[in-house]
C-alpha atoms as a PDB file:
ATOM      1  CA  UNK A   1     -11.914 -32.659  -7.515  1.00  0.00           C
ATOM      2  CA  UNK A   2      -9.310 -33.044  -4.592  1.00  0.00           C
ATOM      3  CA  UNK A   3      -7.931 -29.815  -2.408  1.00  0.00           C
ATOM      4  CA  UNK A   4      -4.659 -29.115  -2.527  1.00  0.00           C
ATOM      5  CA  UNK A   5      -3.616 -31.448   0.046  1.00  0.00           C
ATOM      6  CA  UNK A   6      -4.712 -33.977  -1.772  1.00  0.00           C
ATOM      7  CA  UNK A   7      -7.801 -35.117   0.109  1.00  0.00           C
ATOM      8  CA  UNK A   8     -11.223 -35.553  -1.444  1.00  0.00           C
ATOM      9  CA  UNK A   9     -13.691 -32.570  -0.096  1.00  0.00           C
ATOM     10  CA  UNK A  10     -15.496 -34.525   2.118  1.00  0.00           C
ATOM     11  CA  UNK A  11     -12.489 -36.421   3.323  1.00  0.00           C
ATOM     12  CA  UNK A  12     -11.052 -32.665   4.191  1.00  0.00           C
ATOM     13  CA  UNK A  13     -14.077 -31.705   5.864  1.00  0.00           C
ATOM     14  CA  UNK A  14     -13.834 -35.076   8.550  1.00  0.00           C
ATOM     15  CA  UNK A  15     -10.264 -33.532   9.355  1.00  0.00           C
ATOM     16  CA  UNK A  16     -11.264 -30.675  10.174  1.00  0.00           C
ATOM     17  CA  UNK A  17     -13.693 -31.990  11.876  1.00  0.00           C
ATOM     18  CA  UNK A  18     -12.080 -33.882  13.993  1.00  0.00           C
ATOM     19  CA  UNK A  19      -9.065 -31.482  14.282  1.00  0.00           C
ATOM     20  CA  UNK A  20     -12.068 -28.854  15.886  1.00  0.00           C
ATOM     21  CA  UNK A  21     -13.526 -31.449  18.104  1.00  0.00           C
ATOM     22  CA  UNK A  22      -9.459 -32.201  19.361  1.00  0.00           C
ATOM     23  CA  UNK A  23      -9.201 -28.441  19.750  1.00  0.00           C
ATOM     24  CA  UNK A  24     -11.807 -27.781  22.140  1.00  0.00           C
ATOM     25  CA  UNK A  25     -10.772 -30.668  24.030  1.00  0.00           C
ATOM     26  CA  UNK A  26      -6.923 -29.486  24.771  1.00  0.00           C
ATOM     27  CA  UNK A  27      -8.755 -25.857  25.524  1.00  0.00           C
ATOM     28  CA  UNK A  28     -10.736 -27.576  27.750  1.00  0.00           C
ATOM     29  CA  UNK A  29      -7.904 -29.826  29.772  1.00  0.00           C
ATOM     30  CA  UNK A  30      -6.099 -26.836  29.242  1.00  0.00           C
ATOM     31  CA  UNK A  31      -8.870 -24.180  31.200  1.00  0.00           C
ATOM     32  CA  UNK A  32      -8.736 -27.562  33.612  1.00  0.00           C
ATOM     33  CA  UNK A  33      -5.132 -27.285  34.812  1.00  0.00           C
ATOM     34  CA  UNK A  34      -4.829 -23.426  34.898  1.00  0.00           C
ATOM     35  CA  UNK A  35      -4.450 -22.264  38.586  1.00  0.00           C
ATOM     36  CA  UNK A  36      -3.420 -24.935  39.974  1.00  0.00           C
ATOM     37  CA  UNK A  37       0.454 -25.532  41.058  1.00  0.00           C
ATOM     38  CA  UNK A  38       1.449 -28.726  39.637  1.00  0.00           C
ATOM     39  CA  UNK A  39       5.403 -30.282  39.865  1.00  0.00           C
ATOM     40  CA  UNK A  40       7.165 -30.772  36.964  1.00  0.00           C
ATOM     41  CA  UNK A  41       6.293 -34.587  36.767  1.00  0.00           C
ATOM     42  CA  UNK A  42       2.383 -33.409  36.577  1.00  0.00           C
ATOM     43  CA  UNK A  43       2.809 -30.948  34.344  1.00  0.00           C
ATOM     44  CA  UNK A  44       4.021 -33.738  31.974  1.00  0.00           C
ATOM     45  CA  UNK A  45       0.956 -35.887  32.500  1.00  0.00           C
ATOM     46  CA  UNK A  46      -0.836 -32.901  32.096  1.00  0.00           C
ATOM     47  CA  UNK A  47       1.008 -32.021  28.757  1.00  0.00           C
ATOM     48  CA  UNK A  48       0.239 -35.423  27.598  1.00  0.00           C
ATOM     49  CA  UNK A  49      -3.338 -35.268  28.073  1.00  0.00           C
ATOM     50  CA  UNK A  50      -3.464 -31.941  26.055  1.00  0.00           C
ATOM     51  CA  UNK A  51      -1.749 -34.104  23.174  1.00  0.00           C
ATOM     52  CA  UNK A  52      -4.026 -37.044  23.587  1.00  0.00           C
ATOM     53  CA  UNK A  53      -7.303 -34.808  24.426  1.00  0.00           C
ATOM     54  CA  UNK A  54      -9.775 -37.171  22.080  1.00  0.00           C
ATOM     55  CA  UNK A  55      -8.319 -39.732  23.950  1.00  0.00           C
ATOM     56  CA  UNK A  56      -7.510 -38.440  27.233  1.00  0.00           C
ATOM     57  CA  UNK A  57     -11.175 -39.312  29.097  1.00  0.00           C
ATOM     58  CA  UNK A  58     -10.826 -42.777  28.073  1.00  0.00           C
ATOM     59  CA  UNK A  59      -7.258 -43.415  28.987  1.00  0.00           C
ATOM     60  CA  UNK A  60      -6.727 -45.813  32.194  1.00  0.00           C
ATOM     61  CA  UNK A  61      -4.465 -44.852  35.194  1.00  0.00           C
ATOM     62  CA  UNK A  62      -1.590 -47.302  33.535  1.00  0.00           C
ATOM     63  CA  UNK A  63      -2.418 -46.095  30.051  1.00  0.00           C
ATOM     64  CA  UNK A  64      -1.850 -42.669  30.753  1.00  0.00           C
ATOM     65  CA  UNK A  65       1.421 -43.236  32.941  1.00  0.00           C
ATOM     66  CA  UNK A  66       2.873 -45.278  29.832  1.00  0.00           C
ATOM     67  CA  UNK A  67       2.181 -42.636  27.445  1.00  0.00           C
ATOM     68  CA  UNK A  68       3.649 -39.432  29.992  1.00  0.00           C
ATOM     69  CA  UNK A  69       6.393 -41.929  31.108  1.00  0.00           C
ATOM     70  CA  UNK A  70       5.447 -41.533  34.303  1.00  0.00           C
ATOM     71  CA  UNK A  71       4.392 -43.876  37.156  1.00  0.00           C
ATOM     72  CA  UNK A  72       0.899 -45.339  38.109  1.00  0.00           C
ATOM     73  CA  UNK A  73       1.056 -43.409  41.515  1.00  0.00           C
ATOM     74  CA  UNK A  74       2.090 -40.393  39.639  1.00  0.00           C
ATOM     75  CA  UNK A  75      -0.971 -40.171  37.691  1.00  0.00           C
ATOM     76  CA  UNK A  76      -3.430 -40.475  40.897  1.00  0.00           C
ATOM     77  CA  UNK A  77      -1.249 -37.819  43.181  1.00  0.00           C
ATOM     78  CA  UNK A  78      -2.059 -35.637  39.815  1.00  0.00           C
ATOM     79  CA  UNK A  79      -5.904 -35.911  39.837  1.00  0.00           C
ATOM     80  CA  UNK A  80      -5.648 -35.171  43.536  1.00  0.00           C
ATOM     81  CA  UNK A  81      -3.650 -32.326  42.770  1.00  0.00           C
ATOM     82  CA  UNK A  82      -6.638 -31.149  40.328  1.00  0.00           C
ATOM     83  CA  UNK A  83      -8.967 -31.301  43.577  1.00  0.00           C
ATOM     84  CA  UNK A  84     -10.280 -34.949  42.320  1.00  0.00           C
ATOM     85  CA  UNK A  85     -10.835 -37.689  44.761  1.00  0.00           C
ATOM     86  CA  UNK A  86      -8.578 -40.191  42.293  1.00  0.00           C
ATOM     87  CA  UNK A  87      -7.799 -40.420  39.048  1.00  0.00           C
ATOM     88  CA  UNK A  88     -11.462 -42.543  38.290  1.00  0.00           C
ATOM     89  CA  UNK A  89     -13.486 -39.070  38.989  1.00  0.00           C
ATOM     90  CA  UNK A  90     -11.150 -37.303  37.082  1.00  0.00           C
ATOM     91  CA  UNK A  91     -12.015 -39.303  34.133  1.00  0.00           C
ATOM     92  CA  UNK A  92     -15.218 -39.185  34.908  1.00  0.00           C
ATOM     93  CA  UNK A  93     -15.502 -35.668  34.973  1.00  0.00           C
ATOM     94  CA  UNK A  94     -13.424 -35.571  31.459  1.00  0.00           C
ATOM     95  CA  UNK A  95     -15.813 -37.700  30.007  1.00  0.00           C
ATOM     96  CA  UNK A  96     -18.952 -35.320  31.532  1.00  0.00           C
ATOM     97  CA  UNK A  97     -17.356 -32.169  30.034  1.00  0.00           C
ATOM     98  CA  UNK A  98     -16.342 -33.703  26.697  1.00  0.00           C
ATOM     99  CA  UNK A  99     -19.494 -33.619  24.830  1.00  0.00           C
ATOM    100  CA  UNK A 100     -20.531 -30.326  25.954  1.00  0.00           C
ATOM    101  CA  UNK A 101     -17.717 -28.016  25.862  1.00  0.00           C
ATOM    102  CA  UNK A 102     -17.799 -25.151  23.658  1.00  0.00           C
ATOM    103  CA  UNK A 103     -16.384 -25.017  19.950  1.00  0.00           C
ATOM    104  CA  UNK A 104     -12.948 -23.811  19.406  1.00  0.00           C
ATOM    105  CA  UNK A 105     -12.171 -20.602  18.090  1.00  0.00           C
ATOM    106  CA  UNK A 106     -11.109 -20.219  14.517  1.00  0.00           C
ATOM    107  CA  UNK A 107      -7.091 -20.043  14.707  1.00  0.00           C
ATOM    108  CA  UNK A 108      -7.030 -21.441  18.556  1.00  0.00           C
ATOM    109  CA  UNK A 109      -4.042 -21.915  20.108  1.00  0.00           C
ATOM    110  CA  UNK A 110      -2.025 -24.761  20.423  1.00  0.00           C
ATOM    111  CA  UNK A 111      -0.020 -25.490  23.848  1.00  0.00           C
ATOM    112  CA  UNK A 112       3.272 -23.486  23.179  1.00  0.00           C
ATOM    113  CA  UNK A 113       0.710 -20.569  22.039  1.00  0.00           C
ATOM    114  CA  UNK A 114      -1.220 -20.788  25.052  1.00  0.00           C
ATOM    115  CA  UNK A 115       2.355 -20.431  26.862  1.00  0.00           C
ATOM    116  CA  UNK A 116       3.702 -17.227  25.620  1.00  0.00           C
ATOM    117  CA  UNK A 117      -0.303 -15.900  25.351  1.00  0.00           C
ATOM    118  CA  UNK A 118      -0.604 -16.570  29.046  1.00  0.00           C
ATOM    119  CA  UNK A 119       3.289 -14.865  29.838  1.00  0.00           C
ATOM    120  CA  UNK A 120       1.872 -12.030  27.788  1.00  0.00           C
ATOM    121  CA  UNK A 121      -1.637 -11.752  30.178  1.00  0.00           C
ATOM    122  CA  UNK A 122       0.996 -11.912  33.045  1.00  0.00           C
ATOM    123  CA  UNK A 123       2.820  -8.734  31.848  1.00  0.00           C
ATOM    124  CA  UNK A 124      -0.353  -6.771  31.389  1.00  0.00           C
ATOM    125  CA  UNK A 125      -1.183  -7.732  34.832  1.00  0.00           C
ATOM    126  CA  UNK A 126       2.252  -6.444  35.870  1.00  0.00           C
ATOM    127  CA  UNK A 127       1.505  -3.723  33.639  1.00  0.00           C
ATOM    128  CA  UNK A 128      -1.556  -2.799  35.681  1.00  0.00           C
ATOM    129  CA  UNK A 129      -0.181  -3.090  39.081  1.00  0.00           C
ATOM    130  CA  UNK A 130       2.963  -0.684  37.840  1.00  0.00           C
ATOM    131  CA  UNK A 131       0.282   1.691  37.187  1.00  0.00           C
ATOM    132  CA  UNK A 132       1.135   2.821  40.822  1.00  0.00           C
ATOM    133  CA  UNK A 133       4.447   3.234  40.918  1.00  0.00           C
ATOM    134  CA  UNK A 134       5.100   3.654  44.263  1.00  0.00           C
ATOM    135  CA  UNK A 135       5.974   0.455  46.125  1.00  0.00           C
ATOM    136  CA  UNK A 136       8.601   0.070  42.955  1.00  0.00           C
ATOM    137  CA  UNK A 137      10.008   3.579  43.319  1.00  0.00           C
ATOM    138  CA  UNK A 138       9.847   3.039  47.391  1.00  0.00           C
ATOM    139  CA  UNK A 139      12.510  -0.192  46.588  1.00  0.00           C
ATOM    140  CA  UNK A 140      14.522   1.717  44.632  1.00  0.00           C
ATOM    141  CA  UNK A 141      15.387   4.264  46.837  1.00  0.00           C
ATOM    142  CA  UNK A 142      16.009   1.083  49.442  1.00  0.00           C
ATOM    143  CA  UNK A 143      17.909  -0.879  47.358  1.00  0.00           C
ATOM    144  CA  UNK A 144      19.992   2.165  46.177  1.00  0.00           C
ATOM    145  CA  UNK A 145      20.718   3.350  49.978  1.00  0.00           C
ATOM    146  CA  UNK A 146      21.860  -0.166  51.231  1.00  0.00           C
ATOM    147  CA  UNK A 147      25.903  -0.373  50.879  1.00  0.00           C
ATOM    148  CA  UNK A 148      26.856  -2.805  50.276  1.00  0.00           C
ATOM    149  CA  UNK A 149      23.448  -4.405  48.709  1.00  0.00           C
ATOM    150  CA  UNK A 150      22.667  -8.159  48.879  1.00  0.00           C
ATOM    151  CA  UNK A 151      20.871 -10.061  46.194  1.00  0.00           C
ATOM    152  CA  UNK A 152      19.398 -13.522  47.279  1.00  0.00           C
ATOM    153  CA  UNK A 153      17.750 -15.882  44.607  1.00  0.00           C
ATOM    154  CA  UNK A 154      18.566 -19.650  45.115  1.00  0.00           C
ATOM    155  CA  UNK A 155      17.405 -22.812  43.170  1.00  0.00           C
ATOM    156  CA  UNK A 156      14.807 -21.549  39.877  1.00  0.00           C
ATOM    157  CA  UNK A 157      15.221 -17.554  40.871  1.00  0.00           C
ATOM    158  CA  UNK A 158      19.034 -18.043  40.906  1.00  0.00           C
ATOM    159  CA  UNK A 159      19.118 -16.309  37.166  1.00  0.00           C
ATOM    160  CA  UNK A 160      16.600 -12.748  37.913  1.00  0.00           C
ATOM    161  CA  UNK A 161      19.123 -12.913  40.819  1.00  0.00           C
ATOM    162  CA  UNK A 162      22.153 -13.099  38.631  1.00  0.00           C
ATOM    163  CA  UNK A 163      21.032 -11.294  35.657  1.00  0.00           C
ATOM    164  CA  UNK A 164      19.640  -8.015  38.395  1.00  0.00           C
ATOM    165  CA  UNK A 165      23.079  -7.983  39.900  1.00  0.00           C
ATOM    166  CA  UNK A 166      25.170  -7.872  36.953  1.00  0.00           C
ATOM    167  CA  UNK A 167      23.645  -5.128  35.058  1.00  0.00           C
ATOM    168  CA  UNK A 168      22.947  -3.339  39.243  1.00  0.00           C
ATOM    169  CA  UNK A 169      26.836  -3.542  39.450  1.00  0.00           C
ATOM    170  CA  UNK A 170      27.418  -1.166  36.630  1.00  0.00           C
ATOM    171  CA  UNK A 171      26.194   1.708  38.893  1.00  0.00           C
ATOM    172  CA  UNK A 172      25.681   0.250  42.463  1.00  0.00           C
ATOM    173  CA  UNK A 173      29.629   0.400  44.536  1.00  0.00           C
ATOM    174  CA  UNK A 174      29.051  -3.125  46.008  1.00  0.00           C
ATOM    175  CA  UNK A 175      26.303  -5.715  45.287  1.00  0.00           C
ATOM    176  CA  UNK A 176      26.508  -9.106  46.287  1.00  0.00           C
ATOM    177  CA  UNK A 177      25.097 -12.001  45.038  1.00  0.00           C
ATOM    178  CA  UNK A 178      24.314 -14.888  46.749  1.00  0.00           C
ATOM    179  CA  UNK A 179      22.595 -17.451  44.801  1.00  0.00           C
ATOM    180  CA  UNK A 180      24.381 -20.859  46.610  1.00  0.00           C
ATOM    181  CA  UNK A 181      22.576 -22.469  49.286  1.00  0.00           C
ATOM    182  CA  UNK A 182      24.115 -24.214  52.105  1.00  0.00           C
ATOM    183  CA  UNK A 183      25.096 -23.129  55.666  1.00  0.00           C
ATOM    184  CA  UNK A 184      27.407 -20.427  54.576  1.00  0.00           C
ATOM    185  CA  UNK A 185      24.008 -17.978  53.475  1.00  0.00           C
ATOM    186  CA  UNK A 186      23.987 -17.014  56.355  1.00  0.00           C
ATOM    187  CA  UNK A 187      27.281 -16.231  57.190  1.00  0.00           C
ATOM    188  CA  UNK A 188      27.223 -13.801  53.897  1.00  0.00           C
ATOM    189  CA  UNK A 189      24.032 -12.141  55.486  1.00  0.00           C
ATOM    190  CA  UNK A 190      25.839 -11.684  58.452  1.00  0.00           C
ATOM    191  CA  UNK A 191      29.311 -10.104  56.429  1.00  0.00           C
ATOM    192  CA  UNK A 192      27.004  -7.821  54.550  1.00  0.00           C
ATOM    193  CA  UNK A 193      24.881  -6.475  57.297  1.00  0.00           C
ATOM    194  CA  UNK A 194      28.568  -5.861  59.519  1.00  0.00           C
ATOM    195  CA  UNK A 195      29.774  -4.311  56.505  1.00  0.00           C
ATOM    196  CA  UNK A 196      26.681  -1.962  56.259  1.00  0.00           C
ATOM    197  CA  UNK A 197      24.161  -3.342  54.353  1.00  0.00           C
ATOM    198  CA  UNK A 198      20.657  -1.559  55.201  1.00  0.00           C
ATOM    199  CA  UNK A 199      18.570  -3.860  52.854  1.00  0.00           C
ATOM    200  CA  UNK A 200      18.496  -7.469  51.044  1.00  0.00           C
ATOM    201  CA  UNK A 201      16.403  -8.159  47.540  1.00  0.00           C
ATOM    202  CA  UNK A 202      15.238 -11.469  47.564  1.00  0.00           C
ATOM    203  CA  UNK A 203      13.908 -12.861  44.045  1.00  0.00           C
ATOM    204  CA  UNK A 204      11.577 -16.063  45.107  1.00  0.00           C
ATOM    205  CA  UNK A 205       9.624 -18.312  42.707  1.00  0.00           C
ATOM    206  CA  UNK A 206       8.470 -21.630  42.691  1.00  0.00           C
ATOM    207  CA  UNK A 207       9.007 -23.930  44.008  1.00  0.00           C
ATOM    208  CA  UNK A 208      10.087 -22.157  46.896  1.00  0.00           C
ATOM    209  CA  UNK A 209      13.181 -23.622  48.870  1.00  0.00           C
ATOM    210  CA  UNK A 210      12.826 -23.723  52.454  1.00  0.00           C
ATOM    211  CA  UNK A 211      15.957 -22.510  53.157  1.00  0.00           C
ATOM    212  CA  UNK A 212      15.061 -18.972  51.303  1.00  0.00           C
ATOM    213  CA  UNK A 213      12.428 -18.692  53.696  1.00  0.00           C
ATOM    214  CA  UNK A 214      14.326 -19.023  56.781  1.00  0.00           C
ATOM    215  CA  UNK A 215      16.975 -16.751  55.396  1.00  0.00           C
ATOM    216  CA  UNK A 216      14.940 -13.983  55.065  1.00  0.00           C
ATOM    217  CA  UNK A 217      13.633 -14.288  58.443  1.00  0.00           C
ATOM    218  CA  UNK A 218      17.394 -14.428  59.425  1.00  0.00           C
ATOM    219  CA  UNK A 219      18.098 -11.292  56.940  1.00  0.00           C
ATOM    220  CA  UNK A 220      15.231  -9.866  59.000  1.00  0.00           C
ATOM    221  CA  UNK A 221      16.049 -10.729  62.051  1.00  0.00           C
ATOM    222  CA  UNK A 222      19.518  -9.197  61.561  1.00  0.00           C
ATOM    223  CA  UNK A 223      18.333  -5.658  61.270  1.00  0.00           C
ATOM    224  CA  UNK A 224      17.787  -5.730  57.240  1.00  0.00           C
ATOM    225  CA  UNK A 225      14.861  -4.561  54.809  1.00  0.00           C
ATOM    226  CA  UNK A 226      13.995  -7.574  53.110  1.00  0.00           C
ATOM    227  CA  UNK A 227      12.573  -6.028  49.290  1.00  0.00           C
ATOM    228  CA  UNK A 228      11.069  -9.916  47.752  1.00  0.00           C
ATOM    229  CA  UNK A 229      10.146 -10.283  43.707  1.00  0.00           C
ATOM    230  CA  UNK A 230       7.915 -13.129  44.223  1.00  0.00           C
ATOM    231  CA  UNK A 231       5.641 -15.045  42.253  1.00  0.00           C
ATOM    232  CA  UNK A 232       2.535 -13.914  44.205  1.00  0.00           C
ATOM    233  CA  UNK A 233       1.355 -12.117  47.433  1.00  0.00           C
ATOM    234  CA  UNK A 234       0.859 -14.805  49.080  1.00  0.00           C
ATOM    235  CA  UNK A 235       3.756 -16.682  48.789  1.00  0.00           C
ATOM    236  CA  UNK A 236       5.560 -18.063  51.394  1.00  0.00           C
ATOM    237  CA  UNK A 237       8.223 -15.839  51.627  1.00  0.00           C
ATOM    238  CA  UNK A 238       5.497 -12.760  51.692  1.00  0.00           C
ATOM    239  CA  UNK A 239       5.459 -12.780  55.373  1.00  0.00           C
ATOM    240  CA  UNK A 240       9.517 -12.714  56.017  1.00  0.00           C
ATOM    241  CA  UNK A 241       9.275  -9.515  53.362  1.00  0.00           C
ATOM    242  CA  UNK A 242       8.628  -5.935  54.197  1.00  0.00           C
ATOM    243  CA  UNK A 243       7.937  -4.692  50.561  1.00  0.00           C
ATOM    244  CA  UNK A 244       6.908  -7.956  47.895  1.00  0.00           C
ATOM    245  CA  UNK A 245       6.457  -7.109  44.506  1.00  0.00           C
ATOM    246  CA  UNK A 246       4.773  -9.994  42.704  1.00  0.00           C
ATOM    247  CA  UNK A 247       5.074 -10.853  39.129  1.00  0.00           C
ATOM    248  CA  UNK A 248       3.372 -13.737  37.823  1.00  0.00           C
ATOM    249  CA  UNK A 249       4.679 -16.811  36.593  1.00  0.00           C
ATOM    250  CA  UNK A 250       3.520 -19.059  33.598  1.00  0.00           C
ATOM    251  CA  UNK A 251       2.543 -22.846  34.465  1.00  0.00           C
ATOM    252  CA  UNK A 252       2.050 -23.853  30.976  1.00  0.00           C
ATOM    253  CA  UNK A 253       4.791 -25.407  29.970  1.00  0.00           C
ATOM    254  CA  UNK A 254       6.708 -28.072  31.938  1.00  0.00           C
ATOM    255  CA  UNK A 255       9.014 -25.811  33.753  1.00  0.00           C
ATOM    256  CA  UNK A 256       7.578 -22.020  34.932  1.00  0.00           C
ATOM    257  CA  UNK A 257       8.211 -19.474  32.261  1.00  0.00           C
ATOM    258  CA  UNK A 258       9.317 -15.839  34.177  1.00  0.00           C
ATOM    259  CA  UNK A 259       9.260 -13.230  31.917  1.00  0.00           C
ATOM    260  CA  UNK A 260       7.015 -11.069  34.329  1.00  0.00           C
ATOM    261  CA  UNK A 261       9.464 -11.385  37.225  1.00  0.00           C
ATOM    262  CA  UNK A 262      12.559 -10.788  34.793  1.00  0.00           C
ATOM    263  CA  UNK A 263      10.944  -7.727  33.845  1.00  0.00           C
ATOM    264  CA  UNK A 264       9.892  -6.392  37.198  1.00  0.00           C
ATOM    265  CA  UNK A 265      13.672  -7.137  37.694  1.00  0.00           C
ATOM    266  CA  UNK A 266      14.717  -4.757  35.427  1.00  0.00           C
ATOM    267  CA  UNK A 267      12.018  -2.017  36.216  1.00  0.00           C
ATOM    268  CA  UNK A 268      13.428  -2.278  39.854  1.00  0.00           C
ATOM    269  CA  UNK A 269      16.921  -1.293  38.429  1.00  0.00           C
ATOM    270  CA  UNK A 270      15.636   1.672  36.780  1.00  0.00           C
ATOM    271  CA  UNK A 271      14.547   2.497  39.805  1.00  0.00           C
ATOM    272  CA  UNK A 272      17.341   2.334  41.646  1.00  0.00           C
ATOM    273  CA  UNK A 273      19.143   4.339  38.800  1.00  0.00           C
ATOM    274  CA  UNK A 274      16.719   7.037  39.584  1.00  0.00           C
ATOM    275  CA  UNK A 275      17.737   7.161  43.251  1.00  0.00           C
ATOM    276  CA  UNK A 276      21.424   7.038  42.615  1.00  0.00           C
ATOM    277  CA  UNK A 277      22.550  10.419  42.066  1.00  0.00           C
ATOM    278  CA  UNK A 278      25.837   9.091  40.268  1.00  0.00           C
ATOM    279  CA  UNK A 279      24.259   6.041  38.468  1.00  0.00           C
ATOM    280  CA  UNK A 280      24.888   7.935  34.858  1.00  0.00           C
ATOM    281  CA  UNK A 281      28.330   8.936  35.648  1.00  0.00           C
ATOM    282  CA  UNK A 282      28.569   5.151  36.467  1.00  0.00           C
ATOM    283  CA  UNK A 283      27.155   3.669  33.372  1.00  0.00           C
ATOM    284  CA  UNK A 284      29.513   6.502  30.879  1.00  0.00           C
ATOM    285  CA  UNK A 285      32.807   5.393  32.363  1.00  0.00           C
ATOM    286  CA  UNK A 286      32.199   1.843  31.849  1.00  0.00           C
ATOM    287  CA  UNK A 287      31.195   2.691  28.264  1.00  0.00           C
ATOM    288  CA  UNK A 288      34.364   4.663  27.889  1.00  0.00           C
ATOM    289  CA  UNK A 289      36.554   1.584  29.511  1.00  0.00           C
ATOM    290  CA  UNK A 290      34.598  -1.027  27.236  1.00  0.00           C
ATOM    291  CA  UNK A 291      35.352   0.908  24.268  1.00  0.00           C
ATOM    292  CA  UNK A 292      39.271   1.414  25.120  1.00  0.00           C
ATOM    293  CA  UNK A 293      39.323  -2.209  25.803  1.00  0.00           C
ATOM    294  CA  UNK A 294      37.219  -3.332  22.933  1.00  0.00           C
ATOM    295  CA  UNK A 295      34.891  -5.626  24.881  1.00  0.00           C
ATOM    296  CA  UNK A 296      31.827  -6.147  22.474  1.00  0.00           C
ATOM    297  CA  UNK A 297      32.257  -6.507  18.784  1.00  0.00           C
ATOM    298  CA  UNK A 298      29.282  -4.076  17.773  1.00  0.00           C
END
């Protein structure tokens, strides 16, 4: 009798076996990595590992650089990163854990399922916090008062920046985005404060460019309410902010996944819609001018 992969019973039974046992190993580099903020270079050494976990506490320095395509160095400025000495206790501590960690779950996940499951623990966190509406409601009637209104979100933020001013242009007069860099930033903060601008929002995540950091102390500086989506509270931009709102980012994957501040992003419109006494009249005539000019197809 063979199963209906074709593999005697006992044969079947080894595989999943050993499929279990390489299970709770990637859950358990996996639990490893969590917290910490790793670059995008040790996120792929740490997404290798999670592919090779029989393997991984057995893999030299060298080994594991060929198989991540990484270099030597690379690997050992990882385990430091992890809080290891080098990348020797690292292993060693792999090799500790290994026998002893617990069994996997029937149905675990694999590494793009711990992805989305950990973007979808960061929106019930956001969730939670929103349970207080206040600091979000307090923004909107900031961001709604401020004319013109700034929007700052350089390097990785550069899209919640872009995709919060398009759709806050549809019943805001005059937002402004400024997602370029460079010495002319400030020169733009400057043009919107003259031309009355009462408040800047500032979407930050990692990893956070220097340059966003001194411009909102400049923003500040120049007489404007700096309202920052960030990552976390403690970020580095939390102290050049009057009112942060963090949303969570996810660290599984290679580059950060930011559903959490997307959303926030869009919360923060509604309420700005709330405080804008006209935003409805707003959003109707650009329906009626869509339809006469037959912008979308459905």
């Amino acid at each position: 009798m063979r199963t209906h992969d074709g593999t005697a019973p006992d044969a079947a039974g080894a595989v999943e076996a050993a499929g279990a046992d390489t299970g709770a190993g990637a859950a358990r580099l996996q639990a490893l990595f969590e917290g910490h903020r790793l670059t995008p270079t040790q996120r792929r050494i740490a997404h290798c590992m999670v592919r090779r976990a029989a393997d991984a506490p057995f893999l030299s320095s060298v080994e594991l650089a060929e198989l991540a395509g990484v270099s030597q160095p690379s690997v050992t400025r990882f385990a430091v990163a992890l809080g290891f000495d080098g990348y020797p206790a690292l292993r060693k501590h792999l090799r500790e854990v290994a026998p002893a960690g617990p069994p996997v779950a029937e149905g675990a996940y694999n590494e793009y399922q711990q992805a989305v499951q950990s973007e979808i623990d960061n929106l019930r966190h956001l969730a939670a916090l929103l349970a207080d509406p206040t600091p979000v409601e307090r923004a909107g009637r900031l961001l709604a008062a401020s004319r013109p209104l700034p929007v700052l979100g350089l390097r990785a933020a550069s899209a919640q920046a872009g995709g919060f001013a398009y759709f806050a242009r549809k019943v805001h007069p005059d937002v402004r985005l400024l997602d370029e860099g460079g010495t002319m930033l400030a020169d733009r903060i400057d043009a919107a404060q003259r031309a009355g601008a009462t408040a800047l929002l500032c979407f930050a995540l990692p990893r956070h460019p220097r340059e966003v950091v001194e411009n909102l102390e400049y923003a500040r500086e120049a007489g404007l309410t700096v309202v920052t989506v960030a990552d976390s509270a403690f970020a580095p931009v939390a102290r050049h902010s009057d009112l942060l709102l963090p949303a969570a980012v996810g660290t599984g994957l290679a580059f950060d996944t930011a559903c959490a501040p997307m959303l926030l992003g869009r919360v923060l419109l509604e309420a700005m819609c709330d405080a804008l006494p006209d935003a409805q009249a707003r959003l109707e005539e650009f329906d009626t001018k869509a339809a006469t000019r037959a912008l979308f197809v459905d």
